[in-house]
N, C-alpha and C. Protein backbone atom coordinates (compact mmCIF):
# COMPACT_ATOMS: atom_id res chain seq x y z
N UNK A 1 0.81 -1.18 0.00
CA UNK A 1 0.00 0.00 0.00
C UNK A 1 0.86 1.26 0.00
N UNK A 2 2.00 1.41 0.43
CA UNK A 2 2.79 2.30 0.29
C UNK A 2 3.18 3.00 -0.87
N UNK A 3 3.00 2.43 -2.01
CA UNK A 3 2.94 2.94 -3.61
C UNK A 3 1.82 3.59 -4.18
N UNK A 4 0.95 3.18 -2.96
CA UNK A 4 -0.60 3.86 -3.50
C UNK A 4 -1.01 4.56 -2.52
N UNK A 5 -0.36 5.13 -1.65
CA UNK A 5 -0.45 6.10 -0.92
C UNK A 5 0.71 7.24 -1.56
N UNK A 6 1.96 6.63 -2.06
CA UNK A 6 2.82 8.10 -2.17
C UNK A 6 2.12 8.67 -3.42
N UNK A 7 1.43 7.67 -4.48
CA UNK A 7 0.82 8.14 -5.76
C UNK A 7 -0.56 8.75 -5.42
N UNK A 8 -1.24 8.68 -4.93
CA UNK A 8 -2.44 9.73 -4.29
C UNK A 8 -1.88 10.76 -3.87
N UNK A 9 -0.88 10.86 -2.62
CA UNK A 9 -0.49 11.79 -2.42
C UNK A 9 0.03 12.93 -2.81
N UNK A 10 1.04 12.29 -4.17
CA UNK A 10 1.69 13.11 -5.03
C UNK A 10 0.90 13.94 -5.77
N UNK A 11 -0.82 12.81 -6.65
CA UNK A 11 -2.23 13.38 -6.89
C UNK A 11 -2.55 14.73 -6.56
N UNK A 12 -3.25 14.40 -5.46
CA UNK A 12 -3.26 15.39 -4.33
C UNK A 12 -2.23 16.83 -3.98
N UNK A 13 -1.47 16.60 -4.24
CA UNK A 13 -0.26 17.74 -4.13
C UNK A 13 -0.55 18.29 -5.27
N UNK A 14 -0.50 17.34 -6.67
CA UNK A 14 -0.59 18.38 -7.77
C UNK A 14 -1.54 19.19 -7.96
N UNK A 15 -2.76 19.12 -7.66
CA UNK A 15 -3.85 19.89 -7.94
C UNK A 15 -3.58 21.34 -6.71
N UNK A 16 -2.75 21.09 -6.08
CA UNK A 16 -2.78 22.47 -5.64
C UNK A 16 -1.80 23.68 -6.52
N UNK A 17 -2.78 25.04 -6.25
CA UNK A 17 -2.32 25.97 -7.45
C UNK A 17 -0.43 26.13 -6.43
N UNK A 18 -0.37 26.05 -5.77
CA UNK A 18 1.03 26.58 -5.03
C UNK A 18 2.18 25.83 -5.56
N UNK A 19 1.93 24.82 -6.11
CA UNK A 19 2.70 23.38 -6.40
C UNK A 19 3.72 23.73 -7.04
N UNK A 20 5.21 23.08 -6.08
CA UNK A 20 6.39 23.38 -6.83
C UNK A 20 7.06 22.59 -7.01
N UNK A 21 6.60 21.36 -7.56
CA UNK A 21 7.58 20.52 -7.04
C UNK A 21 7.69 19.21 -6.12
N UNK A 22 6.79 18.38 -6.10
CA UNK A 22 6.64 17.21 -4.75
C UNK A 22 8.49 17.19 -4.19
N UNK A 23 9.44 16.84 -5.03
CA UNK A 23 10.90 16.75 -4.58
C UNK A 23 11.47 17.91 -4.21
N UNK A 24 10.38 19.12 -3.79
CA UNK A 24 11.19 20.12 -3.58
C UNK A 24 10.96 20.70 -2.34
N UNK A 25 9.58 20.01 -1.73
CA UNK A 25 8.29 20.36 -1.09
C UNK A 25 9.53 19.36 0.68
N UNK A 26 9.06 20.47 1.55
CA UNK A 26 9.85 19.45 3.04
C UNK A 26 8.74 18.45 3.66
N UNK A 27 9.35 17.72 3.69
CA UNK A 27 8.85 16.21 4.19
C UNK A 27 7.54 16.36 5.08
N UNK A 28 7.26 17.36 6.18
CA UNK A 28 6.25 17.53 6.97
C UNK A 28 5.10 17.78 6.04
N UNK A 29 5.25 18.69 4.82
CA UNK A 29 4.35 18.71 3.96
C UNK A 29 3.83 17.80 3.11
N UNK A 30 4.95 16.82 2.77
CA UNK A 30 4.41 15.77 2.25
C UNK A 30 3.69 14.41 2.80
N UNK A 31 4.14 14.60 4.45
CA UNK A 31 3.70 13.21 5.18
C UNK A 31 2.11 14.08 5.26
N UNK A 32 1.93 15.43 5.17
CA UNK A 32 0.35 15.54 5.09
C UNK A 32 -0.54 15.22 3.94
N UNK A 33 0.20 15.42 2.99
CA UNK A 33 -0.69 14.73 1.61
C UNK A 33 -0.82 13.00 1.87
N UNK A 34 0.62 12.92 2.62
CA UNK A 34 0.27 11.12 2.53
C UNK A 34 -0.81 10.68 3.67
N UNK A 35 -0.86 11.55 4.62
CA UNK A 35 -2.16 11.19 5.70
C UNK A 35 -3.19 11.49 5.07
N UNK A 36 -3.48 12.59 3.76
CA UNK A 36 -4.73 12.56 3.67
C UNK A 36 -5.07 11.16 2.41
N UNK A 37 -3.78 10.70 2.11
CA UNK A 37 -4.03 9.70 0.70
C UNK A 37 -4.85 8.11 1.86
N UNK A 38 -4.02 8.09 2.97
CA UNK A 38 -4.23 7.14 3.70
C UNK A 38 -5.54 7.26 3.94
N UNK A 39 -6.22 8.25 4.34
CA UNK A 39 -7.84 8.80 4.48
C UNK A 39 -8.71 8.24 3.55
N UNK A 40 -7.91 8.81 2.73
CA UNK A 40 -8.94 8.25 1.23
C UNK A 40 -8.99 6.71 0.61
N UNK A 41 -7.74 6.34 0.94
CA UNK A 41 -8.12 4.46 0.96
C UNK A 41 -8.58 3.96 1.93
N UNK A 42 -8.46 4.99 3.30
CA UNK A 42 -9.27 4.02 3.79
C UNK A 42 -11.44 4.28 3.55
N UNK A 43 -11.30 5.28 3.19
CA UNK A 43 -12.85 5.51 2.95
C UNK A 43 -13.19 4.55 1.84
N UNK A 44 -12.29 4.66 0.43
CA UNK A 44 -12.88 3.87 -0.31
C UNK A 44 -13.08 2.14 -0.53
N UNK A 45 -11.74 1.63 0.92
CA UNK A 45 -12.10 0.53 1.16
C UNK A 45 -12.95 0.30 1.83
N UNK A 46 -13.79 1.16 2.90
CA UNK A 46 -14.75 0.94 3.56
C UNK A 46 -16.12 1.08 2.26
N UNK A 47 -16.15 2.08 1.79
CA UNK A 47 -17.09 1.70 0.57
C UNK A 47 -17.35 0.39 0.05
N UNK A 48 -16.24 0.09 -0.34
CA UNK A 48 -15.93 -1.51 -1.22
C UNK A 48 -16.78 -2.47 -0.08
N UNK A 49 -16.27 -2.41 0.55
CA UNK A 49 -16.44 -3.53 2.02
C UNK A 49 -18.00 -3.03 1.82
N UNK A 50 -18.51 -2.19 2.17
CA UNK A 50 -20.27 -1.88 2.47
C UNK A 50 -20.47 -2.24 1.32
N UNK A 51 -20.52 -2.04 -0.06
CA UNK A 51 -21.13 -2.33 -0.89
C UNK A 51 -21.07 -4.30 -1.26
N UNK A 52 -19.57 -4.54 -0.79
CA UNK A 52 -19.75 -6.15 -1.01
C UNK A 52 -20.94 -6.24 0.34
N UNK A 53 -20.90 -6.07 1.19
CA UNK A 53 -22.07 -6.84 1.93
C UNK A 53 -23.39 -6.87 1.88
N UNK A 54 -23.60 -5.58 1.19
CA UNK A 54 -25.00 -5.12 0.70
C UNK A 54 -25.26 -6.31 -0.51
N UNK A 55 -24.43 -6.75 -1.37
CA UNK A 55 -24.29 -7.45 -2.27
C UNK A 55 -24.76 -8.89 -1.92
N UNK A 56 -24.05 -9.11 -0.68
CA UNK A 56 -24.01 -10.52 -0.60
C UNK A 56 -25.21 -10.73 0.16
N UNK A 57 -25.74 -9.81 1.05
CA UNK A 57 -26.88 -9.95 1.73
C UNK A 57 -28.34 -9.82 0.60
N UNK A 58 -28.28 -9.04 0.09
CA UNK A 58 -29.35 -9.44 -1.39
C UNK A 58 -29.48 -10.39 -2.38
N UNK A 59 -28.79 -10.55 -2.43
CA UNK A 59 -28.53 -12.57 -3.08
C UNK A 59 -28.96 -13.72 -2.20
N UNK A 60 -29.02 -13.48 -0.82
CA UNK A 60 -29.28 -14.73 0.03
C UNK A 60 -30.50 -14.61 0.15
């Protein structure tokens, strides 16, 4: 998961208008894009997860 957290993160960084650079940017700033990438997998695995059970519970 660590590859898909620094690549969200990096995501995330780019869309801001300030952006100079992820390799240029100090580390405190970047472990915050990576906490918010961690945020976001974990929401969309919780999605995944609710929607498989909704799934499996309508089939039975």
């Amino acid at each position: 998961m660590g590859d898909d957290v620094e690549y969200i993160a990096k995501a995330f960084y780019a869309l801001q208008d300030e952006a100079r650079g992820w390799d240029r940017e100090p580390e405190r700033l970047k472990e915050a894009f990576r906490r918010d990438a961690r945020t976001a997998i974990a929401m969309v695995d919780a999605e995944i997860k609710a929607r498989r059970q909704a799934s499996t519970r309508s089939s039975v």
